[in-house]
Protein backbone atom coordinates (compact mmCIF):
# COMPACT_ATOMS: atom_id res chain seq x y z
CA UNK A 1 169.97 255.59 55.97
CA UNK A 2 166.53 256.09 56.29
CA UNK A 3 166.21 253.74 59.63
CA UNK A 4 168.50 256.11 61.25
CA UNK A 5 166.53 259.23 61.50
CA UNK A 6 163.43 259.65 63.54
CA UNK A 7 160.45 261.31 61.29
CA UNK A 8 157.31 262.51 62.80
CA UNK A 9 154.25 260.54 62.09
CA UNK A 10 153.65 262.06 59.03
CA UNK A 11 156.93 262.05 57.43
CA UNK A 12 155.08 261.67 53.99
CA UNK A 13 154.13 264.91 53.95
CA UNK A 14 155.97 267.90 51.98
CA UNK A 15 158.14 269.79 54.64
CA UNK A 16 158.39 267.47 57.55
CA UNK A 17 161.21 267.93 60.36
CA UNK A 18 163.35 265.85 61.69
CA UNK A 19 162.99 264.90 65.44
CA UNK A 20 165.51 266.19 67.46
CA UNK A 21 167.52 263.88 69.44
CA UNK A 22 167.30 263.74 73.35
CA UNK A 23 170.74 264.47 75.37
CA UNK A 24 170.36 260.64 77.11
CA UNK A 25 169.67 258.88 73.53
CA UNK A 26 172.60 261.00 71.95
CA UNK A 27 174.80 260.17 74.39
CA UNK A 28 174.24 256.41 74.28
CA UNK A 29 173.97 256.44 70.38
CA UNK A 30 177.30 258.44 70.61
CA UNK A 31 178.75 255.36 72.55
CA UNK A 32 177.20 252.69 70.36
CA UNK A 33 178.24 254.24 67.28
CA UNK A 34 182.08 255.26 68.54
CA UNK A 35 183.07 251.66 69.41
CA UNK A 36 182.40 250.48 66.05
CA UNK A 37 184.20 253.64 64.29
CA UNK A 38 186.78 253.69 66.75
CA UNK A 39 187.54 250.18 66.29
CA UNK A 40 187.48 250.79 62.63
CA UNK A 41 190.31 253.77 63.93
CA UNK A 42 192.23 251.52 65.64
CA UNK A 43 192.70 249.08 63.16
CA UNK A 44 193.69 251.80 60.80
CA UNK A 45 195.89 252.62 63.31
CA UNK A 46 197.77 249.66 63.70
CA UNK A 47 198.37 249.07 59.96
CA UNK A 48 199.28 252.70 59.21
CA UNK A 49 202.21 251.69 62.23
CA UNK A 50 203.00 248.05 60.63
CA UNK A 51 203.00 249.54 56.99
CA UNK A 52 204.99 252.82 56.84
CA UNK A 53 207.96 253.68 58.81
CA UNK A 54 208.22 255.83 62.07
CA UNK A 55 209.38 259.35 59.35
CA UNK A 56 206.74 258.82 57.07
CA UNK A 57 203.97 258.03 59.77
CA UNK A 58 205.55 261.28 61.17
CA UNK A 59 204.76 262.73 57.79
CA UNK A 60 201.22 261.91 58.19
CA UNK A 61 201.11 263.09 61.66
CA UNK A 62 202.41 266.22 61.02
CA UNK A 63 200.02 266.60 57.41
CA UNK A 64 196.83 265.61 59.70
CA UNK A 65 197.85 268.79 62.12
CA UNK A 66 197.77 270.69 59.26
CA UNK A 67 194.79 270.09 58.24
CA UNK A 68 192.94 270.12 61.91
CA UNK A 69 194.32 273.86 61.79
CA UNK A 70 193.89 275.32 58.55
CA UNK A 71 190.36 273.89 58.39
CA UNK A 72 188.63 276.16 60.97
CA UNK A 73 190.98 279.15 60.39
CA UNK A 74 190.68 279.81 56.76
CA UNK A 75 186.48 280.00 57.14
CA UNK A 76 186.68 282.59 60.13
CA UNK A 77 185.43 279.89 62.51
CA UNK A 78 182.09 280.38 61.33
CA UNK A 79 181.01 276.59 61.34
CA UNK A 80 182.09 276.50 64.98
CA UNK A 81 178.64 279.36 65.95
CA UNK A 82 176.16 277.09 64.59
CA UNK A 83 175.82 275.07 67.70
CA UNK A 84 175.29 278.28 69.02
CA UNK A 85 173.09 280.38 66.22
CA UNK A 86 171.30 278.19 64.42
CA UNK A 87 168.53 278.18 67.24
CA UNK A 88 168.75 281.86 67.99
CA UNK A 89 168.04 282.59 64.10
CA UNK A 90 165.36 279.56 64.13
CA UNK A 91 163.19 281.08 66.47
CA UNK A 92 163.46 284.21 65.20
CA UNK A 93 162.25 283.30 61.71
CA UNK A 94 165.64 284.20 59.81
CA UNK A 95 167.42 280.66 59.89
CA UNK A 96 167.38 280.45 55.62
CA UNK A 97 168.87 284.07 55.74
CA UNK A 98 171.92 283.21 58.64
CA UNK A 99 173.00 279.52 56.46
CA UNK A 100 172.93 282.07 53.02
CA UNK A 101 175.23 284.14 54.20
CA UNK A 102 177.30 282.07 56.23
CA UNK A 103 177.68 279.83 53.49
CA UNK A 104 178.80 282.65 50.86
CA UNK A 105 181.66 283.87 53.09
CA UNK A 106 182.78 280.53 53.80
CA UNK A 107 183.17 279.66 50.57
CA UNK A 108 184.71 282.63 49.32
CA UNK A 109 187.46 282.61 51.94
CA UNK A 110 188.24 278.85 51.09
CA UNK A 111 188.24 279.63 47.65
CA UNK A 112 191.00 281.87 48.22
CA UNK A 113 193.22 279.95 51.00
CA UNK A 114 192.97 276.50 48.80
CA UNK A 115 194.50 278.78 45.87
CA UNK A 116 197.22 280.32 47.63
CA UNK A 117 198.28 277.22 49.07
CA UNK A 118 199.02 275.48 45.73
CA UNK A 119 200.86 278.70 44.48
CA UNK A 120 203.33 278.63 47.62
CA UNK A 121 203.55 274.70 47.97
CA UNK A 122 207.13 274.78 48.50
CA UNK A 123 206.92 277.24 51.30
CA UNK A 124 203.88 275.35 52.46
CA UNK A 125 206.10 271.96 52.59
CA UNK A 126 208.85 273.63 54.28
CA UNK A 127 206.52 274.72 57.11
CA UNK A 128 204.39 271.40 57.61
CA UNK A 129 207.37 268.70 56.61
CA UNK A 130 210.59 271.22 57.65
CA UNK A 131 211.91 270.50 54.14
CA UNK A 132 210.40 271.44 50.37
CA UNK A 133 210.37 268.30 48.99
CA UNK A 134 206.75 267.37 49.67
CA UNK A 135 205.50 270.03 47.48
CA UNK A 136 202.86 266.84 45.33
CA UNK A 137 202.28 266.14 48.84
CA UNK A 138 200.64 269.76 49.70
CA UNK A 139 198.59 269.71 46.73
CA UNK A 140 196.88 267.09 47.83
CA UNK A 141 196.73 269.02 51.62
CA UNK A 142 194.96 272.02 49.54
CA UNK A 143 192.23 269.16 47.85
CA UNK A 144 191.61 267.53 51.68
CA UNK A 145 191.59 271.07 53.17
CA UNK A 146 188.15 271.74 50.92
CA UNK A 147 186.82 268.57 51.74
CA UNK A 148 187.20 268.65 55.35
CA UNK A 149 185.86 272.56 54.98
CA UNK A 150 182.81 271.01 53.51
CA UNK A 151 182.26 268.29 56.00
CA UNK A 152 183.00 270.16 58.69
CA UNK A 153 180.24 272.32 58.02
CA UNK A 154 177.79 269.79 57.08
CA UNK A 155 178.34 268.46 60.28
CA UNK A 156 178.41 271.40 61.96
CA UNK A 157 174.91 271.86 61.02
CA UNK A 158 173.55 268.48 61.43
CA UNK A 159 174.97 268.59 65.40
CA UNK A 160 173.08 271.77 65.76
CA UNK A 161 169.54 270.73 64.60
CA UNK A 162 170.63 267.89 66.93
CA UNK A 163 170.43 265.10 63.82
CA UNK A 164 173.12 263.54 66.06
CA UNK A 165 172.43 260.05 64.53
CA UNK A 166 173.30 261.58 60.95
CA UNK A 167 176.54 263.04 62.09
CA UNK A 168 177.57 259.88 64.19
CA UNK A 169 176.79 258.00 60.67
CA UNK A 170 178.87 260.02 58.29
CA UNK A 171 181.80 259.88 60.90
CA UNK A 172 181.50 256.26 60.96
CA UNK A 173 181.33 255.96 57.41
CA UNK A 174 183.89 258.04 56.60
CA UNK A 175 186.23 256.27 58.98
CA UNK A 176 185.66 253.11 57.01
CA UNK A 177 186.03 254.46 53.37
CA UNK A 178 189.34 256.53 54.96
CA UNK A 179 190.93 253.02 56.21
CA UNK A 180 189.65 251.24 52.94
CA UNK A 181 190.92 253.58 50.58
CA UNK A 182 194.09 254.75 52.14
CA UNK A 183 195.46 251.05 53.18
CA UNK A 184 194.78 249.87 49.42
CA UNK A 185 197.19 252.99 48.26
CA UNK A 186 199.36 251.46 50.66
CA UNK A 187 199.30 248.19 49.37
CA UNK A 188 198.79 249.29 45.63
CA UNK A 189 201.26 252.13 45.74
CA UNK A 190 204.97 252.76 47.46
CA UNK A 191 204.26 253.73 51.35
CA UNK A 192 204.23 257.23 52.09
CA UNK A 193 201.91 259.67 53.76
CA UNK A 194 200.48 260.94 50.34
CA UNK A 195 198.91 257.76 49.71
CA UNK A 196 197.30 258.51 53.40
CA UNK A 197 196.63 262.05 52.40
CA UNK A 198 194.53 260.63 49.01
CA UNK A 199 192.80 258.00 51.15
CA UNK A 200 191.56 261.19 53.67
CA UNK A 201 190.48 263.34 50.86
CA UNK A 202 188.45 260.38 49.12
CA UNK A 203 187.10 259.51 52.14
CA UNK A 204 185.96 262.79 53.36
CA UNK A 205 184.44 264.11 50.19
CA UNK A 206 182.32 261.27 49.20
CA UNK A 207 180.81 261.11 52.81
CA UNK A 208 180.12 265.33 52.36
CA UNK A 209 178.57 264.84 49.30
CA UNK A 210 176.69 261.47 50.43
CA UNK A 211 175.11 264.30 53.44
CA UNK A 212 174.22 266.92 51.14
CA UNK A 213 170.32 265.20 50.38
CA UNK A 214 169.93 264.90 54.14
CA UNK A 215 170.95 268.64 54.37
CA UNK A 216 168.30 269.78 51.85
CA UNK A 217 166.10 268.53 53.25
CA UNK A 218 166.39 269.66 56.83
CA UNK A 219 167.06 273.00 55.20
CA UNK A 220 163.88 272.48 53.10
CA UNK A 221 161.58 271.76 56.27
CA UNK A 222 162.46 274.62 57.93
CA UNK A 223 159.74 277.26 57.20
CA UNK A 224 159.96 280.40 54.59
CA UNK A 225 162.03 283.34 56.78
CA UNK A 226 159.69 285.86 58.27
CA UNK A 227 161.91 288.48 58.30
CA UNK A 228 165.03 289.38 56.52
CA UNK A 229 167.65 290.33 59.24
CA UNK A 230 169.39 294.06 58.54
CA UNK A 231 173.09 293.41 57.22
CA UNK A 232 174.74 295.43 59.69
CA UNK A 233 172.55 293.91 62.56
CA UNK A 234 173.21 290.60 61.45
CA UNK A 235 177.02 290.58 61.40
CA UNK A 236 177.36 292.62 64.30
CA UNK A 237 175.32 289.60 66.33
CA UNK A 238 177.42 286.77 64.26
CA UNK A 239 181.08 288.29 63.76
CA UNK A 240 181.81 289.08 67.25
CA UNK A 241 181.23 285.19 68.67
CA UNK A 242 182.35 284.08 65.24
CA UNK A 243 185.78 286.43 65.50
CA UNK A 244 185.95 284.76 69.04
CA UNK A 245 185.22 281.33 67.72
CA UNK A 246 188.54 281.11 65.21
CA UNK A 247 190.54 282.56 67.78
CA UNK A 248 189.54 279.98 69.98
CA UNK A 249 190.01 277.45 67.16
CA UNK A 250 193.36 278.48 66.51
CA UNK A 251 194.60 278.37 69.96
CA UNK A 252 192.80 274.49 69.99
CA UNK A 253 194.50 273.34 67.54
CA UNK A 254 197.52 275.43 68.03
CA UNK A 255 197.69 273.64 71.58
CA UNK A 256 196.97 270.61 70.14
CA UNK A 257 200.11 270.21 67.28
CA UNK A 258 202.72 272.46 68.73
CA UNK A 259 204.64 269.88 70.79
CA UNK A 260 205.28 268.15 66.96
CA UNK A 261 206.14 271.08 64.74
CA UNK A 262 208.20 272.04 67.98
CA UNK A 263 210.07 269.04 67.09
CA UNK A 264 209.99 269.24 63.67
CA UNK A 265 211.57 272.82 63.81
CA UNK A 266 213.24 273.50 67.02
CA UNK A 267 214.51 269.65 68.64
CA UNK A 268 217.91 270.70 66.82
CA UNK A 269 217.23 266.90 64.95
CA UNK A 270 217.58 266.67 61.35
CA UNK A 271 214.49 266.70 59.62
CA UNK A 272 214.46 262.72 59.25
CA UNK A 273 215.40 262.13 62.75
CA UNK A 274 212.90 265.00 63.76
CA UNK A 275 209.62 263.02 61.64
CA UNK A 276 211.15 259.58 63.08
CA UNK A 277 210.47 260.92 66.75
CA UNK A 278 207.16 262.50 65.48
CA UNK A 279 205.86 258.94 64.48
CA UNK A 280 207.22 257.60 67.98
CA UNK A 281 205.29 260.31 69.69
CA UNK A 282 202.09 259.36 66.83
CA UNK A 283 202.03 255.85 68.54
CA UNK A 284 201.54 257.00 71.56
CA UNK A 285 198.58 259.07 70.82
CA UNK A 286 196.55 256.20 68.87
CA UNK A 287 194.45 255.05 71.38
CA UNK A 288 194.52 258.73 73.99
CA UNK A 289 193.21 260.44 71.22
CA UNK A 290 190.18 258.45 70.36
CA UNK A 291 189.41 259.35 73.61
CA UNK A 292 190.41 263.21 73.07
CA UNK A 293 187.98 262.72 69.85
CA UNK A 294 184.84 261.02 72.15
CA UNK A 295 184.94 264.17 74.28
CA UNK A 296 185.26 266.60 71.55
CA UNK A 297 182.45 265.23 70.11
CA UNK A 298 180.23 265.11 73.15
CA UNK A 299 181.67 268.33 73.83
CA UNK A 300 179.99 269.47 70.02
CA UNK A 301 176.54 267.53 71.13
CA UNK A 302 175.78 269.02 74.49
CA UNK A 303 176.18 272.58 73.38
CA UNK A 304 172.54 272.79 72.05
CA UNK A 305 171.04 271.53 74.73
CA UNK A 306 172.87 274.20 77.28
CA UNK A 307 172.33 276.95 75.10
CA UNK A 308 168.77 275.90 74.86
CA UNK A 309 168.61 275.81 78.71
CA UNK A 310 170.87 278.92 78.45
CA UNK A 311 168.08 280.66 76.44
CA UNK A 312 165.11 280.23 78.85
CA UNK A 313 166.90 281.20 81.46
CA UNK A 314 167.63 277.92 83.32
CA UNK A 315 171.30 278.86 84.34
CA UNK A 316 171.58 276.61 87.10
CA UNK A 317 170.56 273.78 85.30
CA UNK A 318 173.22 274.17 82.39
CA UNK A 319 175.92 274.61 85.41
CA UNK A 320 174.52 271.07 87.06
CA UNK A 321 174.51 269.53 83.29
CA UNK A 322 177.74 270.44 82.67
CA UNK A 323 179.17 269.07 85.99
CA UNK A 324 177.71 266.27 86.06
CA UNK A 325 178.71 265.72 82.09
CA UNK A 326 182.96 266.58 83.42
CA UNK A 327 182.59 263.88 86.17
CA UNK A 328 181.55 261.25 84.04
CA UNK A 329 184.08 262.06 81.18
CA UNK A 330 186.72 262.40 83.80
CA UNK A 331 186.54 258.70 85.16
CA UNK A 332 185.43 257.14 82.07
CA UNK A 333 188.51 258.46 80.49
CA UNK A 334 190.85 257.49 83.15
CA UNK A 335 189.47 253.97 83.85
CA UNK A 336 189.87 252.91 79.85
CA UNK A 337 193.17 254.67 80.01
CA UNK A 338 193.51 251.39 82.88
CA UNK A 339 192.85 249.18 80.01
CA UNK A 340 195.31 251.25 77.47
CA UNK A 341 198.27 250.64 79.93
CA UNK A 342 197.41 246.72 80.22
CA UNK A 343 197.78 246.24 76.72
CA UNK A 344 199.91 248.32 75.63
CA UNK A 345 203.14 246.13 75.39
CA UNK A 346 201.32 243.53 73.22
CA UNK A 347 200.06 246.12 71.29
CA UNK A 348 203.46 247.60 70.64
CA UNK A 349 204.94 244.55 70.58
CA UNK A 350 202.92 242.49 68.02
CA UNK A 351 201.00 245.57 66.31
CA UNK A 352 203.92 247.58 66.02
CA UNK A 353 205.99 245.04 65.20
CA UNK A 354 208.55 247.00 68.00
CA UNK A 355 209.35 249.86 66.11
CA UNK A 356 207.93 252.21 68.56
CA UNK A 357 209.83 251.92 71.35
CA UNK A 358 209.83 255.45 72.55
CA UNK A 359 206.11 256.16 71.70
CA UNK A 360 205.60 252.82 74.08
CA UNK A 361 207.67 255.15 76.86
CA UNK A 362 205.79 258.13 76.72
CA UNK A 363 202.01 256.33 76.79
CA UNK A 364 201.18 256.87 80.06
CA UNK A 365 201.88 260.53 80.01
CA UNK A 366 199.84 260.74 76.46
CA UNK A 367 197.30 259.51 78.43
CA UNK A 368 197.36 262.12 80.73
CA UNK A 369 197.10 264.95 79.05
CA UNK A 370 194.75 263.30 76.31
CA UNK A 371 192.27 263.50 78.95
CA UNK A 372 192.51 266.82 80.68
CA UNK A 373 192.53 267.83 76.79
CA UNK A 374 189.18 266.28 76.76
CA UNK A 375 187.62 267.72 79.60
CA UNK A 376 189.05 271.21 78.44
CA UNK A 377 186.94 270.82 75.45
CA UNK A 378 183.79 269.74 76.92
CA UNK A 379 184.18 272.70 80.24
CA UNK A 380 184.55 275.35 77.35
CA UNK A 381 180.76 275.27 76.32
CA UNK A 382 179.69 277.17 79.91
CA UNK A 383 181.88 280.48 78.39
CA UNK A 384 180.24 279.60 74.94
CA UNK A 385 176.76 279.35 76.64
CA UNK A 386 177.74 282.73 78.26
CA UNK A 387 179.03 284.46 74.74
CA UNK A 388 182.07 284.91 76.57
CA UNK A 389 183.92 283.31 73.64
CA UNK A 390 186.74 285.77 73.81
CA UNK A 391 187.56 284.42 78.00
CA UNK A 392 187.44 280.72 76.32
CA UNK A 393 190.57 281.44 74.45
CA UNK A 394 192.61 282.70 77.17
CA UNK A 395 193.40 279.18 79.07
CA UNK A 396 194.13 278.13 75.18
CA UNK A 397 196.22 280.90 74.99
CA UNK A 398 197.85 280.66 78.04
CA UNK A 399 198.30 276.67 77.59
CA UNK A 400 199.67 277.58 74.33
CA UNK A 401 202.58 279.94 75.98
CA UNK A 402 203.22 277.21 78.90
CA UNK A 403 204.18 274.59 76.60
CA UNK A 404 206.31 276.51 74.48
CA UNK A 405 208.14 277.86 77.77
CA UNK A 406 208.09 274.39 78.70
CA UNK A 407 209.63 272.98 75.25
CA UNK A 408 212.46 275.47 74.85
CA UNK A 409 213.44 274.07 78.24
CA UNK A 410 212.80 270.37 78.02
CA UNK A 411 212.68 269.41 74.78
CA UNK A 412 216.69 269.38 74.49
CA UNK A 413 217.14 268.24 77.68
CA UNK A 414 214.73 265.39 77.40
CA UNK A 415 213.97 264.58 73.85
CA UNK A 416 210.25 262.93 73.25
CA UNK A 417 209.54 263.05 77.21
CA UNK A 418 210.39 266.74 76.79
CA UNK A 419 207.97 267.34 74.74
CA UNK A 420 205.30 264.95 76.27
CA UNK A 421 205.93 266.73 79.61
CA UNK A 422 205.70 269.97 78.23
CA UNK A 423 202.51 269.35 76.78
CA UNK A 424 201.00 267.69 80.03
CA UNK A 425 201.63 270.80 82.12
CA UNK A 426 200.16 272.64 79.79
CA UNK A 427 196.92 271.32 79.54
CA UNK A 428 196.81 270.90 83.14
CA UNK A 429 197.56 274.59 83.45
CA UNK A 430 194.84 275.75 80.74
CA UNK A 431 192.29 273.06 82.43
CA UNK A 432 192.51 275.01 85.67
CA UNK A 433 192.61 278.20 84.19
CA UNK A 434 189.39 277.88 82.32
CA UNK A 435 187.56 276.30 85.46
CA UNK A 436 188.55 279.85 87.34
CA UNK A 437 187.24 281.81 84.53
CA UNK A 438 183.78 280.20 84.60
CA UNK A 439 183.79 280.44 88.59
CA UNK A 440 184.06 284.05 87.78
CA UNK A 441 181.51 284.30 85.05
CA UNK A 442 178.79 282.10 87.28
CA UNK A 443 179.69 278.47 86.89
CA UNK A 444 180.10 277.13 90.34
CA UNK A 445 182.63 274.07 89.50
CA UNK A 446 181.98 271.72 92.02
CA UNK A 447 183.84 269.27 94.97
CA UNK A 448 183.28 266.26 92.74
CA UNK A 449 184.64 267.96 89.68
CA UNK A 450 188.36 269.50 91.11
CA UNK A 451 188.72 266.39 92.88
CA UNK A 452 188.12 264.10 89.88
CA UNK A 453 190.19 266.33 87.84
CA UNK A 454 193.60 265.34 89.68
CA UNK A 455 192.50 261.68 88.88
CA UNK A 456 194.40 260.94 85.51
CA UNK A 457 197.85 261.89 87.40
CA UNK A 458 197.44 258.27 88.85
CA UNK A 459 197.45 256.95 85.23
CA UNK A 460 201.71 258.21 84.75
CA UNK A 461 202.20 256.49 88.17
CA UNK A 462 201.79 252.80 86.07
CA UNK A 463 198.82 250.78 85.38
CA UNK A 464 198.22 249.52 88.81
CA UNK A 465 198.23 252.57 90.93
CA UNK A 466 195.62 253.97 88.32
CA UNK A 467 193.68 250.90 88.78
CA UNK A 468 193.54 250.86 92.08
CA UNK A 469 192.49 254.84 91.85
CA UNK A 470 189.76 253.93 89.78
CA UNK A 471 188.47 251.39 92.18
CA UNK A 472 188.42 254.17 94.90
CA UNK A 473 186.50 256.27 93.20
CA UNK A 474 183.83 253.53 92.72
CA UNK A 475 183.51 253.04 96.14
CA UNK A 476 183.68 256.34 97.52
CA UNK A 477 180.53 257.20 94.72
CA UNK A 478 178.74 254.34 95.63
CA UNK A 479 179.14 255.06 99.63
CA UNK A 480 179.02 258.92 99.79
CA UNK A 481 177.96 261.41 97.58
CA UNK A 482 181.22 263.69 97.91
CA UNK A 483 182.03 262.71 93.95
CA UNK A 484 178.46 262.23 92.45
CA UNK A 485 175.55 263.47 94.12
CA UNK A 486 172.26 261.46 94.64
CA UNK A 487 170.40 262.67 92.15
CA UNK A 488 174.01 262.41 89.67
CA UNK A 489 173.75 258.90 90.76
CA UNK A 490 169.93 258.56 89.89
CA UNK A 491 170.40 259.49 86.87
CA UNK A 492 173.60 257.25 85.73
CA UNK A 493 171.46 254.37 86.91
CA UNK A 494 168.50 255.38 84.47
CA UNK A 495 170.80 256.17 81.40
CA UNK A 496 172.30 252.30 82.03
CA UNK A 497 168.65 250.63 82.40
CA UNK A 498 167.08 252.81 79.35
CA UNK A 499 170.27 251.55 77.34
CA UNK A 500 169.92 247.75 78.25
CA UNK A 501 166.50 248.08 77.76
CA UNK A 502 166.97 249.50 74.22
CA UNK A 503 169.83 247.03 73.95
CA UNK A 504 167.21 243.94 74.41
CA UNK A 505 165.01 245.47 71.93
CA UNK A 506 167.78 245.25 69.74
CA UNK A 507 168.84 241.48 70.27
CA UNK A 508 165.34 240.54 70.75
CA UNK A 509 163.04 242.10 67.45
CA UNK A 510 160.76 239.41 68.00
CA UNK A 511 160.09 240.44 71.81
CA UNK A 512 159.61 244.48 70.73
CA UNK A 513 157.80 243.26 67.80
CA UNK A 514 155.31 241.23 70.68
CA UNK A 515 155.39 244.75 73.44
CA UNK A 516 154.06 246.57 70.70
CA UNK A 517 150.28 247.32 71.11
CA UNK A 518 147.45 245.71 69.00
C-alpha cells in the first residue's frame, strides 16, 4: 500500500503529510484504477445474473437501494460537507476539533437507526421486499448499513485531503473481496440475495477497517488545533450546509430507486412478479451504472479543487473547470454507451443465459438517463461551491415529483418501459433545471455544454445513429471550437501525452530507471 501514496521527501520523520493529488493525475488514476474495478463489477455482474433468478436478483436490487439511502440519511449527511469543510477548518487551525465532533454525532445517530431497524425488521421487510418474509434478510441490511456508514466516511475524508489514490484503492479492493465473498455464498450456500447481502457487509467492513491506519495517520500529521471553535459558532457554520447536504442526499437517492420500489409497491404486480421485473430492469442498469458510479466519483474528486479555487476567489476559473469537466463526461459517456449497445445481445444472450429479455429492451433508454444522472451529479458541485446547498436539492426534488407523475401514468400503461421512461424524463427535467439555477447563481453554462447535453438522446435512437452522433461531434471539435474551445482542446491533448508518458514509464521501468539523474 505503501507505493500508492506520495510522501514528501522526508516521510521518515514524525508527522509527515501526505501529498495531495493534482486534478490531471486524479483524473487519470481515477481511469486506470476504474477499468480494473469495474471489470471486477462487471464480472460480478454477470454471475450475480447467471446464478440467481430475475426475483431474487430483484431482491438484491431492491436491498442495495436500501442501503444507498439509509446510509447518508441516518448520519445527517454530515460525511457529504467534508469535501467542503475539511479545508475551511484546516486553514483555520480547528480541523482535529470539526472530525471530533462530526464523528460523535455520526456515530450516535447510527447507533440508534441500526437498533431500530432490527426491532421493526418485519416492517422494515415489508417496505424494502413488499412482503415480511425477509425479516433474517434485514438484519443483515442493519450490519451492512454500519459498515457502509463507516466506509463512507473514511472515504469521505480521504477524497477531501485529496488521498485520491487511497480511496480509488479501497474501492477497488473492496469490489474484489465483495465478488469473492458473495459468489462463494452463492456457490457454498442456496442462491438468494442474503448470501449477496453477507458478501457486501464482509466486503465493506474489512476494507474500512484495512483504511483506518492510513486515517490515523493523516489525522496524526495534521498539526495540534490552534483554536477551539465556540459550539454554537461551529454548528451554526456546519448544520446549515450539512441540513442541506441530507436533503440533497435523500432526494439523490430518492431519484435514484423510486422507479423500483414504484414497482415493487404500486405496478399492481404481485410481489414475485413485481421483484421478477425489478431484476429485468437490474440488467439493464449493469453496465449504465458503472458509468453513473465513474461520474459520481469524479463528481466527489473535483469538489476540492473548486472549492479551493472557490476560496481564493477564482470564480471564473471553477465555472471554466466545471464546463470543461461536463463536456468531457458528456461524450465519454455517450460514446462507451456506443460500445454498450454493440454488445449487448451477446452479453444478454450468453451472460445472461436469456433470462433478461425485457432488461435487454429497455438498455438503450437505461443508458440515457444513466448519463444525464451522471452529469447531474458532477454540475451540482457549482451550488455546493456556492453554499447554495439548499437550490441543489430543488432539480432533485423536482426530478423526484416528475417521475412519480410520470409512473402513476406510465407504469400501468407500459410496464418496465413505463418506468424506464418515467425515469428518463425525469432526469432530463432535473438536469436542466439545475443548469438554470446555477445560470442564476453565476455559473454561465456554456454553447458546448447545452448542446452536448441533448447528445445521449441519439443513444435510444439504436446503436448506429449514436455512433454516427459521436463521430460528429469528433469532427465538429476537431474543426471548430463551437463544442470545446482551444484552450479545452489544449488541454485534452496534454492530459493524453502526460498519461502515455506515465504509461511508458510504467511498461518500461528499465527506461525511467535510465531518465533518472545521476
Amino acid at each position: 500500500m505503501t507505493t500508492l501514496v506520495e510522501l514528501s521527501p522526508s516521510d521518515s520523520s514524525p508527522g509527515v503529510r501526505l501529498h495531495s493529488d493534482t486534478l490531471a493525475a486524479s483524473v487519470v488514476l481515477l481511469l486506470v484504477m476504474t477499468v480494473a474495478q469495474r471489470a471486477i463489477g462487471f464480472g460480478r455482474g454477470v454471475l450475480f445474473c447467471r446464478w440467481l433468478e430475475p426475483a431474487q436478483l430483484g431482491e438484491w436490487d431492491v436491498a442495495f437501494g436500501f442501503l444507498n439511502l439509509a446510509a447518508p440519511l441516518v448520519v445527517l449527511g454530515l460525511p457529504g460537507c467534508f469535501g467542503r469543510y475539511v479545508e475551511y477548518f484546516r486553514q483555520r487551525g480547528q480541523l482535529h476539533t470539526f472530525l471530533r465532533r462530526t464523528a460523535v454525532v455520526a456515530v450516535a445517530m447510527a447507533v440508534v437507526a441500526i437498533i431500530g431497524i432490527v426491532l421493526a425488521r418485519q416492517s422494515f421487510s415489508r417496505l424494502i421486499f413488499g412482503t415480511d418474509t425477509q425479516s433474517q434478510t434485514v438484519i443483515w441490511l442493519a450490519a451492512a448499513l454500519a459498515a457502509v456508514i463507516a466506509n463512507n466516511t473514511v472515504c469521505s475524508l480521504f477524497i477531501a485531503a485529496r488521498q485520491y489514490r487511497l480511496v480509488t484503492l479501497i474501492q477497488f479492493v473492496q469490489s474484489l473481496l465483495f465478488a469473492v465473498v458473495a459468489l462463494g455464498l452463492l456457490a457454498w450456500r442456496p442462491p438468494g440475495a442474503a448470501s449477496v447481502v453477507i458478501g457486501w457487509f464482509t466486503a465493506t467492513a474489512l476494507c474500512t477497517v484495512m483504511a483506518i491506519p492510513w486515517l490515523q495517520r493523516w489525522i496524526s500529521a495534521e498539526p495540534v488545533d490552534r483554536v477551539d471553535p465556540e459550539r454554537g459558532g461551529f454548528w451554526a457554520k456546519l448544520l446549515p450546509f450539512a441540513l442541506w447536504m441530507w436533503v440533497t442526499n435523500l432526494l439523490t437517492n430518492l431519484f435514484e430507486v423510486i422507479d423500483r420500489f414504484m414497482i415493487v409497491h404500486h405496478s399492481g404486480w404481485p410481489s414475485e412478479e413485481a421483484l421478477r421485473q425489478v431484476g429485468n430492469y437490474h440488467s439493464s442498469r449493469i453496465l449504465p451504472l458503472l458509468f453513473v458510479s465513474v461520474a459520481v466519483m469524479l463528481g466527489s474528486m473535483i469538489t476540492p479543487h473548486l472549492s479551493v479555487d472557490w476560496e481564493i476567489g477564482r470564480r471564473k476559473a471553477v465555472v471554466r473547470r466545471l464546463n470543461f469537466v461536463l463536456k468531457c463526461l458528456l461524450v465519454s459517456l455517450v460514446a462507451a454507451s456506443v460500445l454498450v449497445l454493440f454488445g449487448a445481445p451477446l452479453l444478454f444472450e450468453i451472460g445472461f443465459r436469456n433470462k433478461f429479455a425485457g432488461g435487454l429492451a429497455v438498455l438503450p433508454w437505461t443508458l440515457v438517463y444513466c448519463t444525464w444522472f451522471g452529469a447531474l451529479a458532477v454540475a451540482q458541485n457549482y451550488l455546493w461551491c456556492a453554499e447554495r446547498a439548499g437550490l441543489a436539492s430543488v432539480p432533485l426534488l423536482v426530478g423526484l415529483l416528475t417521475n412519480v407523475a410520470c409512473q402513476v401514468v406510465l407504469l400501468p400503461r407500459f410496464g418496465l418501459y413505463g418506468a424506464v421512461w418515467s425515469t428518463t424524463i425525469a432526469n432530463f427535467t432535473a438536469l436542466v433545471l439545475l443548469y438554470r439555477l446555477s445560470s442564476w447563481q453565476g455559473m454561465q453554462v456554456d454553447r458546448g455544454t447545452w448542446l452536448l447535453t441533448f447528445l445521449p438522446l441519439a443513444i435510444a435512437m439504436g446503436r448506429w445513429t449514436a455512433l454516427a452522433a459521436v463521430l460528429g461531434v469528433v469532427i465538429v471539435a476537431v474543426s471548430n471550437d463551437r463544442l470545446f474551445s482551444a484552450s479545452e482542446k489544449r488541454e485534452i491533448l496534454d492530459t493524453f501525452s502526460r498519461a502515455a508518458r506515465r504509461l511508458k514509464g510504467w511498461l518500461n521501468p528499465r527506461d525511467r530507471q535510465l531518465s533518472k539523474p545521476a
